[in-house]
N, C-alpha and C. Protein backbone atom coordinates (compact mmCIF):
# COMPACT_ATOMS: atom_id res chain seq x y z
N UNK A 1 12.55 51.51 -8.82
CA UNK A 1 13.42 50.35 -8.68
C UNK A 1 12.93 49.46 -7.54
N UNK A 2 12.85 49.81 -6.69
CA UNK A 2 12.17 49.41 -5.50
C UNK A 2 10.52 48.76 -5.93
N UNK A 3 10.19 49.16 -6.81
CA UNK A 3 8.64 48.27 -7.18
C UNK A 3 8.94 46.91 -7.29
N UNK A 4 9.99 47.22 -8.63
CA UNK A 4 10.46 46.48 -9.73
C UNK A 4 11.15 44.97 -8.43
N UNK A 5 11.70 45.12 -7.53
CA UNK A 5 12.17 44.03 -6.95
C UNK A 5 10.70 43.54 -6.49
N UNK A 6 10.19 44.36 -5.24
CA UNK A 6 9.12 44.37 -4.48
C UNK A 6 7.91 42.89 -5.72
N UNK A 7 8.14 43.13 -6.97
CA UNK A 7 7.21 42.55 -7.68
C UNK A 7 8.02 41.44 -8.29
N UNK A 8 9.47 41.08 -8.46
CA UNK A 8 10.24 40.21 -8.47
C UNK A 8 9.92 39.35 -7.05
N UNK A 9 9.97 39.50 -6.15
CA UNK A 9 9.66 38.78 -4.90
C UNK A 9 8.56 38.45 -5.13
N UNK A 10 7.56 38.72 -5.24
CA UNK A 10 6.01 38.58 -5.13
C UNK A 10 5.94 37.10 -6.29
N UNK A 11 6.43 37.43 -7.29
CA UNK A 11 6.69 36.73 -9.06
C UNK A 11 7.79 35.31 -8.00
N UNK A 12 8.66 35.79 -7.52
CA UNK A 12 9.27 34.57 -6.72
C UNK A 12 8.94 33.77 -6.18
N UNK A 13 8.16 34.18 -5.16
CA UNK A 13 7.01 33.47 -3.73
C UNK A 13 5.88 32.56 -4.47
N UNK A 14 5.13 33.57 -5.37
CA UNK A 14 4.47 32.47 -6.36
C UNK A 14 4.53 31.51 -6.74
N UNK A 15 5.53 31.39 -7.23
CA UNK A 15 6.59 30.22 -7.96
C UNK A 15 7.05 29.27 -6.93
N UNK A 16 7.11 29.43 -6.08
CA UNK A 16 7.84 28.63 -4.97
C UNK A 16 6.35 28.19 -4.58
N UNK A 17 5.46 28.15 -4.26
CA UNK A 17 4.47 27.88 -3.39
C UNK A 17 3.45 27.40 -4.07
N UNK A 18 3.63 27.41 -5.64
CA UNK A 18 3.11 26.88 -6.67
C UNK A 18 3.72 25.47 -6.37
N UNK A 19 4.89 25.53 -6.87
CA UNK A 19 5.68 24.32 -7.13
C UNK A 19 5.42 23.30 -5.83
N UNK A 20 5.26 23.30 -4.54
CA UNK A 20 4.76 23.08 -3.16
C UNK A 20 3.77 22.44 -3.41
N UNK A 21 2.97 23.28 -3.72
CA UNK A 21 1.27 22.73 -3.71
C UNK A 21 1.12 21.45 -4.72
N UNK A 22 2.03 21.60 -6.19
CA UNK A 22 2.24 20.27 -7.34
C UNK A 22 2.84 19.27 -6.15
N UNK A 23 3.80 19.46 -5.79
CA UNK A 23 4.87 18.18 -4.99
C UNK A 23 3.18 17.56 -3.80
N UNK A 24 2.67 18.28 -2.97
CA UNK A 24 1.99 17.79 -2.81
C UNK A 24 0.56 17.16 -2.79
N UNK A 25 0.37 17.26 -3.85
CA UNK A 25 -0.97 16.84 -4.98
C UNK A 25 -0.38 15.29 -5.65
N UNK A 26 0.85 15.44 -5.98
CA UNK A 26 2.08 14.26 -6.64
C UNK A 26 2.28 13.18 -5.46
N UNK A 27 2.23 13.75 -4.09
CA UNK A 27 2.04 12.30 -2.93
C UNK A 27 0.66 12.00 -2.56
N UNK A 28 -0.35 12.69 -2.75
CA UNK A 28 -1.79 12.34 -2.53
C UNK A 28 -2.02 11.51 -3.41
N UNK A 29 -1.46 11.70 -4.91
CA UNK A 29 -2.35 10.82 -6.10
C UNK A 29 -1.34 9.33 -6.08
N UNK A 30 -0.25 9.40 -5.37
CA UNK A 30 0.67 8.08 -4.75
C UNK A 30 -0.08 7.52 -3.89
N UNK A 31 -0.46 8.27 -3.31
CA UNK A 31 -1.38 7.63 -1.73
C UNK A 31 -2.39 6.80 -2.21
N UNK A 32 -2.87 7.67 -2.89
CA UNK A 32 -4.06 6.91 -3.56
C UNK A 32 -4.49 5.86 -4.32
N UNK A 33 -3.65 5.64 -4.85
CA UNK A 33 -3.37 4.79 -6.04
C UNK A 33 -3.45 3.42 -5.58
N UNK A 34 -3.89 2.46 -5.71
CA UNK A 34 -4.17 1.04 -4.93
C UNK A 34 -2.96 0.21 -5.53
N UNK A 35 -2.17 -0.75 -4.43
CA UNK A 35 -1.55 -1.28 -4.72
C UNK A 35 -1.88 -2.83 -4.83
N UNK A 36 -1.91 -3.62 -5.65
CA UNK A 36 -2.11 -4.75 -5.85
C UNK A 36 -1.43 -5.68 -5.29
N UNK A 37 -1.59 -6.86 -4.57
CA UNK A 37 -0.71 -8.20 -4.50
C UNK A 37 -1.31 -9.27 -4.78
N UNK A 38 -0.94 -9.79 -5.92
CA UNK A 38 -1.80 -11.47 -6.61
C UNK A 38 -0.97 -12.04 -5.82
N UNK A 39 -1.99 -13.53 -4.68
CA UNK A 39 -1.77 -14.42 -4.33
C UNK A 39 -2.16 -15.43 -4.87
N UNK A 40 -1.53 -16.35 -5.06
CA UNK A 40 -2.17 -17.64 -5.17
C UNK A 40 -1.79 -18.93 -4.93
N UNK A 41 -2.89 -19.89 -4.16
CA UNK A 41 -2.87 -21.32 -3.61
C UNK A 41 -3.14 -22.05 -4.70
N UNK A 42 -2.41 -23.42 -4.50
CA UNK A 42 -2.30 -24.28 -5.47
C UNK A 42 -1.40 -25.95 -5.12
N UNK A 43 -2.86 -26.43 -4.66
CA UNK A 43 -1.62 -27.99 -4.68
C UNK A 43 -1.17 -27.48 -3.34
N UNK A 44 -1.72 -27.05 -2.12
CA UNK A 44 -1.23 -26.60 -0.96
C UNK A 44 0.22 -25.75 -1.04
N UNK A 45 0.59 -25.33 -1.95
CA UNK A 45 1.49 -24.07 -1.97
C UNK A 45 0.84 -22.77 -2.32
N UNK A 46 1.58 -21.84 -1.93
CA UNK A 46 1.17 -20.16 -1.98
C UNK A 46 2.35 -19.54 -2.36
N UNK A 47 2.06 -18.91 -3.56
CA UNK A 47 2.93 -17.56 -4.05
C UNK A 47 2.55 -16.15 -4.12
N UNK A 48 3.12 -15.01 -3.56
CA UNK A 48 4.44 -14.95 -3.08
C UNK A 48 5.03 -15.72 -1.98
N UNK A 49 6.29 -16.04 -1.69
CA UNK A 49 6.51 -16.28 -0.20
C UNK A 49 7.72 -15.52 -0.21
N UNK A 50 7.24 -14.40 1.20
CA UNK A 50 8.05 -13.62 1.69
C UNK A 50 8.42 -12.42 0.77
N UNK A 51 7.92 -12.09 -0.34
CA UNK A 51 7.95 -11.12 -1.25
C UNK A 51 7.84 -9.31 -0.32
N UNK A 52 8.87 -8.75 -0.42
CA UNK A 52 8.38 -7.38 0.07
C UNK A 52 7.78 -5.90 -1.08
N UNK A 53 6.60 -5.63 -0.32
CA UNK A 53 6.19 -4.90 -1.44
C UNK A 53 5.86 -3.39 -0.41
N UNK A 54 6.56 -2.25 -1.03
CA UNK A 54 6.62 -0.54 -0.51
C UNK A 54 5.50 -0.17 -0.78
N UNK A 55 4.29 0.53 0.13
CA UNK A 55 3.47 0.69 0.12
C UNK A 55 3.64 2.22 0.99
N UNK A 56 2.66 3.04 0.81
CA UNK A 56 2.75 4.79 1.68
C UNK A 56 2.01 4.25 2.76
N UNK A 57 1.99 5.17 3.51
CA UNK A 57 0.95 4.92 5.00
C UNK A 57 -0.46 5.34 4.22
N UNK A 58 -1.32 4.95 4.69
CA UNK A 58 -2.78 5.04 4.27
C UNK A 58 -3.12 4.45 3.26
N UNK A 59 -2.05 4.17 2.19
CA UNK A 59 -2.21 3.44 0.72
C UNK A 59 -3.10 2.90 0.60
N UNK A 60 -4.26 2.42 0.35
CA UNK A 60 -4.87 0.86 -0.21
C UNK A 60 -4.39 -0.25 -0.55
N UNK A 61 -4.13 -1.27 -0.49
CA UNK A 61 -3.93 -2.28 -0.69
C UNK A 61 -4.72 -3.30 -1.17
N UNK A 62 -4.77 -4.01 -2.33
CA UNK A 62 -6.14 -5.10 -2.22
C UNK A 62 -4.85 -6.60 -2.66
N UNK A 63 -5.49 -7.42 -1.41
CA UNK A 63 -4.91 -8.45 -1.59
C UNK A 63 -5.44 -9.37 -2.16
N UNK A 64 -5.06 -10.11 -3.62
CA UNK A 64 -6.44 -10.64 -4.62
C UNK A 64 -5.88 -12.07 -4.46
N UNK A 65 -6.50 -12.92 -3.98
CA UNK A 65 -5.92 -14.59 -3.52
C UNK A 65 -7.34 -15.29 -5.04
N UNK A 66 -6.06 -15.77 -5.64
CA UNK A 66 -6.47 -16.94 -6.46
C UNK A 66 -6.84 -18.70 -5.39
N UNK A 67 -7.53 -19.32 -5.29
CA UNK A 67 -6.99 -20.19 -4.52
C UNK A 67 -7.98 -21.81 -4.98
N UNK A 68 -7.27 -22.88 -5.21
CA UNK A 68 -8.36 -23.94 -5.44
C UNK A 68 -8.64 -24.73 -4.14
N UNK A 69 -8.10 -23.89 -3.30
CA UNK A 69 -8.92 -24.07 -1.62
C UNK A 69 -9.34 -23.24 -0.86
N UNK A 70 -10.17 -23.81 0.39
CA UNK A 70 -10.47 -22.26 1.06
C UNK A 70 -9.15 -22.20 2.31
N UNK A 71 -9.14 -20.91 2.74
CA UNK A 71 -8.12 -21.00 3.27
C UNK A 71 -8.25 -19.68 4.09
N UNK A 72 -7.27 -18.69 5.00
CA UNK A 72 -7.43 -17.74 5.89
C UNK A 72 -5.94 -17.02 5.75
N UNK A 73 -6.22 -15.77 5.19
CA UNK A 73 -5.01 -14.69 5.49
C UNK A 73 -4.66 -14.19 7.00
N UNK A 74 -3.71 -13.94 7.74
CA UNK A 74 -3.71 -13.42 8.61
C UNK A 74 -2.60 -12.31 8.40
N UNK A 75 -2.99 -10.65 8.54
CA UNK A 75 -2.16 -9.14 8.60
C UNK A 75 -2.22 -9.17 9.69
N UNK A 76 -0.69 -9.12 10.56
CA UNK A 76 -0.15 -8.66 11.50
C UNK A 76 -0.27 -7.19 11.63
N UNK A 77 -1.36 -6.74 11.65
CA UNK A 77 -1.40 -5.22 11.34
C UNK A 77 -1.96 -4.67 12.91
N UNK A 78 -1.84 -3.39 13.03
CA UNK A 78 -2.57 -3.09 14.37
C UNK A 78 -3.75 -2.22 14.17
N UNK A 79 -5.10 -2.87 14.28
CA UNK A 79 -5.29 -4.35 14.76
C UNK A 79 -5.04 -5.43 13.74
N UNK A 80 -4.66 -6.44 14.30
CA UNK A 80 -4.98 -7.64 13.17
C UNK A 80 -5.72 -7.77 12.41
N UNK A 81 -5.93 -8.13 11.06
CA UNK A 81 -7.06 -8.76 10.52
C UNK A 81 -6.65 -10.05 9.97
N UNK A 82 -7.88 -10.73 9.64
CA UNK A 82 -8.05 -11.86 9.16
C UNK A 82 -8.99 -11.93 7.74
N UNK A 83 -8.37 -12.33 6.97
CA UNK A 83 -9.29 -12.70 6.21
C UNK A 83 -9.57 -14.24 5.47
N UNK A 84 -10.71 -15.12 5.44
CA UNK A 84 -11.58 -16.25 5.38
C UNK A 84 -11.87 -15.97 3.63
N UNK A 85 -10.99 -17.15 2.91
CA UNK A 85 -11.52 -16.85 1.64
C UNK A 85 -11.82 -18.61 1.04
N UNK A 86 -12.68 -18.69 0.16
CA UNK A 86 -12.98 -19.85 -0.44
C UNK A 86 -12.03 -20.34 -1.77
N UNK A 87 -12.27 -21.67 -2.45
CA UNK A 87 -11.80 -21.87 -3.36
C UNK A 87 -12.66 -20.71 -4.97
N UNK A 88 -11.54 -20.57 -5.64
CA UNK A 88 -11.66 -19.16 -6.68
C UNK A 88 -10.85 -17.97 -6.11
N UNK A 89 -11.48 -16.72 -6.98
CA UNK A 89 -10.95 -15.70 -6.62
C UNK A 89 -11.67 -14.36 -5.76
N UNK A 90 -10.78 -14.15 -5.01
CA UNK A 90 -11.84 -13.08 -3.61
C UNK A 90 -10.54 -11.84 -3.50
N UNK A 91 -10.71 -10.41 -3.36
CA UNK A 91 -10.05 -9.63 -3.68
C UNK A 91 -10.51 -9.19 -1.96
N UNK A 92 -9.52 -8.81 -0.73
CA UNK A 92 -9.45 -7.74 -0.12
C UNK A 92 -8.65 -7.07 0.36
N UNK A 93 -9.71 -5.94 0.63
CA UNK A 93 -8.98 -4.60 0.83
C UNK A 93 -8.48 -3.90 2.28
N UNK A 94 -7.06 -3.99 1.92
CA UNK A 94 -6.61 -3.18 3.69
C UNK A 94 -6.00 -1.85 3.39
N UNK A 95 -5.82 -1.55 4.34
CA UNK A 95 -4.68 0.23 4.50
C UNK A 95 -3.87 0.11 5.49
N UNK A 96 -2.94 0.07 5.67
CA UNK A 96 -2.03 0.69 6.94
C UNK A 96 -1.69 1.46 7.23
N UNK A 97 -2.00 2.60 8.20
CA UNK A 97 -1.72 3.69 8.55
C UNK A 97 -0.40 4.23 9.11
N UNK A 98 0.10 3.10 10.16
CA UNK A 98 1.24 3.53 10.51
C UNK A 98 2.71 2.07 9.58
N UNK A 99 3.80 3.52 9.91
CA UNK A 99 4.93 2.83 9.33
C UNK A 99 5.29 1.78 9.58
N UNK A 100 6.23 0.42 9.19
CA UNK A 100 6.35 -0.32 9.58
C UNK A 100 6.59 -1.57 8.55
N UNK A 101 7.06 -3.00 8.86
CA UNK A 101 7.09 -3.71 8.43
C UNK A 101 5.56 -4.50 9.10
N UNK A 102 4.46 -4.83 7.62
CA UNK A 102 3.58 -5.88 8.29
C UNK A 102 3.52 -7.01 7.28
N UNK A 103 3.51 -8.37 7.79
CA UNK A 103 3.56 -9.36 7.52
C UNK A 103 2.18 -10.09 7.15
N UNK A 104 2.13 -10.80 6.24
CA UNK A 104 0.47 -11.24 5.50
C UNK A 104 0.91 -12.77 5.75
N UNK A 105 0.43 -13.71 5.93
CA UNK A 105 0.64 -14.41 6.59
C UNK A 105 -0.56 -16.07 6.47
N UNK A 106 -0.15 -17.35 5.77
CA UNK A 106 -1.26 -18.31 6.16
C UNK A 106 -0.85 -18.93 6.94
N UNK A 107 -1.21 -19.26 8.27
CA UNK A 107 -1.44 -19.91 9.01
C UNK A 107 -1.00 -21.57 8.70
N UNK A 108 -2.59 -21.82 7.99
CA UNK A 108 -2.53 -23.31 7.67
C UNK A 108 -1.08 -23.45 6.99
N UNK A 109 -0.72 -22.98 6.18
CA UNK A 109 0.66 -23.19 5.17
C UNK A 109 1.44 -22.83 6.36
N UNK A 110 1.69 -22.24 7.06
CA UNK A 110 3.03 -22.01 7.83
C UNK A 110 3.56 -21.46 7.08
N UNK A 111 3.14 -20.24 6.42
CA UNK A 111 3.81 -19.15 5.69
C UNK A 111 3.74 -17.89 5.65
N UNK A 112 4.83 -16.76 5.16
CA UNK A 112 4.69 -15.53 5.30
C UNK A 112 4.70 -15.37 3.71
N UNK A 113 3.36 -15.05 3.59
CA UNK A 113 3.20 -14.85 2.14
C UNK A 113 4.17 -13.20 1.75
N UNK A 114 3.59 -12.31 2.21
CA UNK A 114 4.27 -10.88 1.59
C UNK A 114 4.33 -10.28 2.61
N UNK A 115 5.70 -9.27 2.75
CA UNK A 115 5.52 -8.38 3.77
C UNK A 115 5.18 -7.06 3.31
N UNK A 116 4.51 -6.15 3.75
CA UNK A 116 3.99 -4.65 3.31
C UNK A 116 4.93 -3.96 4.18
N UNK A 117 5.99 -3.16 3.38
CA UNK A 117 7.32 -2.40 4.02
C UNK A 117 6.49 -0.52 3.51
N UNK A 118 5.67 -0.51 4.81
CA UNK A 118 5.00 0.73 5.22
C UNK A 118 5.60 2.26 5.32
N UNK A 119 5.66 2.77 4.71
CA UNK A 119 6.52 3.95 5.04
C UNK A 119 5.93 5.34 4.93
């Protein structure tokens, strides 16, 4: 009788530590997964404005700016970046590591295009 549990526990623990290891394989392939944001300039306007988009910490991000001007992103991120893009289409790529609200941002427009709500 005493096996018979002894190997019920064992058959238990399995199962539990199975199920563990899926849950976290299920936030790695989240992590991973690139999140998109289409921008685009036009006629000196930019869409999104102020759009919030949930992103994981480390995520990828590629920010893909349509634009029939050239123009400059600025991520309030730590550190900042900037990115310098021409008229057409230019795709880049950030991550944010830590949590947080960060703000994407043109300058010239005096706008907050999207915020990345980091978590």
């Amino acid at each position: 009788m005493h096996r018979l549990r002894t190997a019920s526990a064992v058959v238990a623990t399995i199962t539990l530590l199975a199920g563990l290891t899926a849950c976290g394989e299920d936030d790695k392939a989240k992590t991973d997964e690139v999140v998109v944001v289409k921008i685009t300039q036009k006629d000196g306007t930019i869409e999104p404005s102020g759009d919030r988009v949930d992103v994981s910490a480390g995520q990828p991000v590629d920010l893909e700016v349509t634009s029939d001007d050239a123009g400059t992103l600025h991520v309030h991120s730590d550190p900042e970046q900037e990115f310098a893009y021409q008229a057409g289409t230019e795709t880049f790529e950030i991550q944010i590591d830590r949590p947080g609200v960060v703000a994407v941002e043109s300058h010239e427009l005096d706008q907050v295009i999207v915020q990345l709500e980091v978590r």
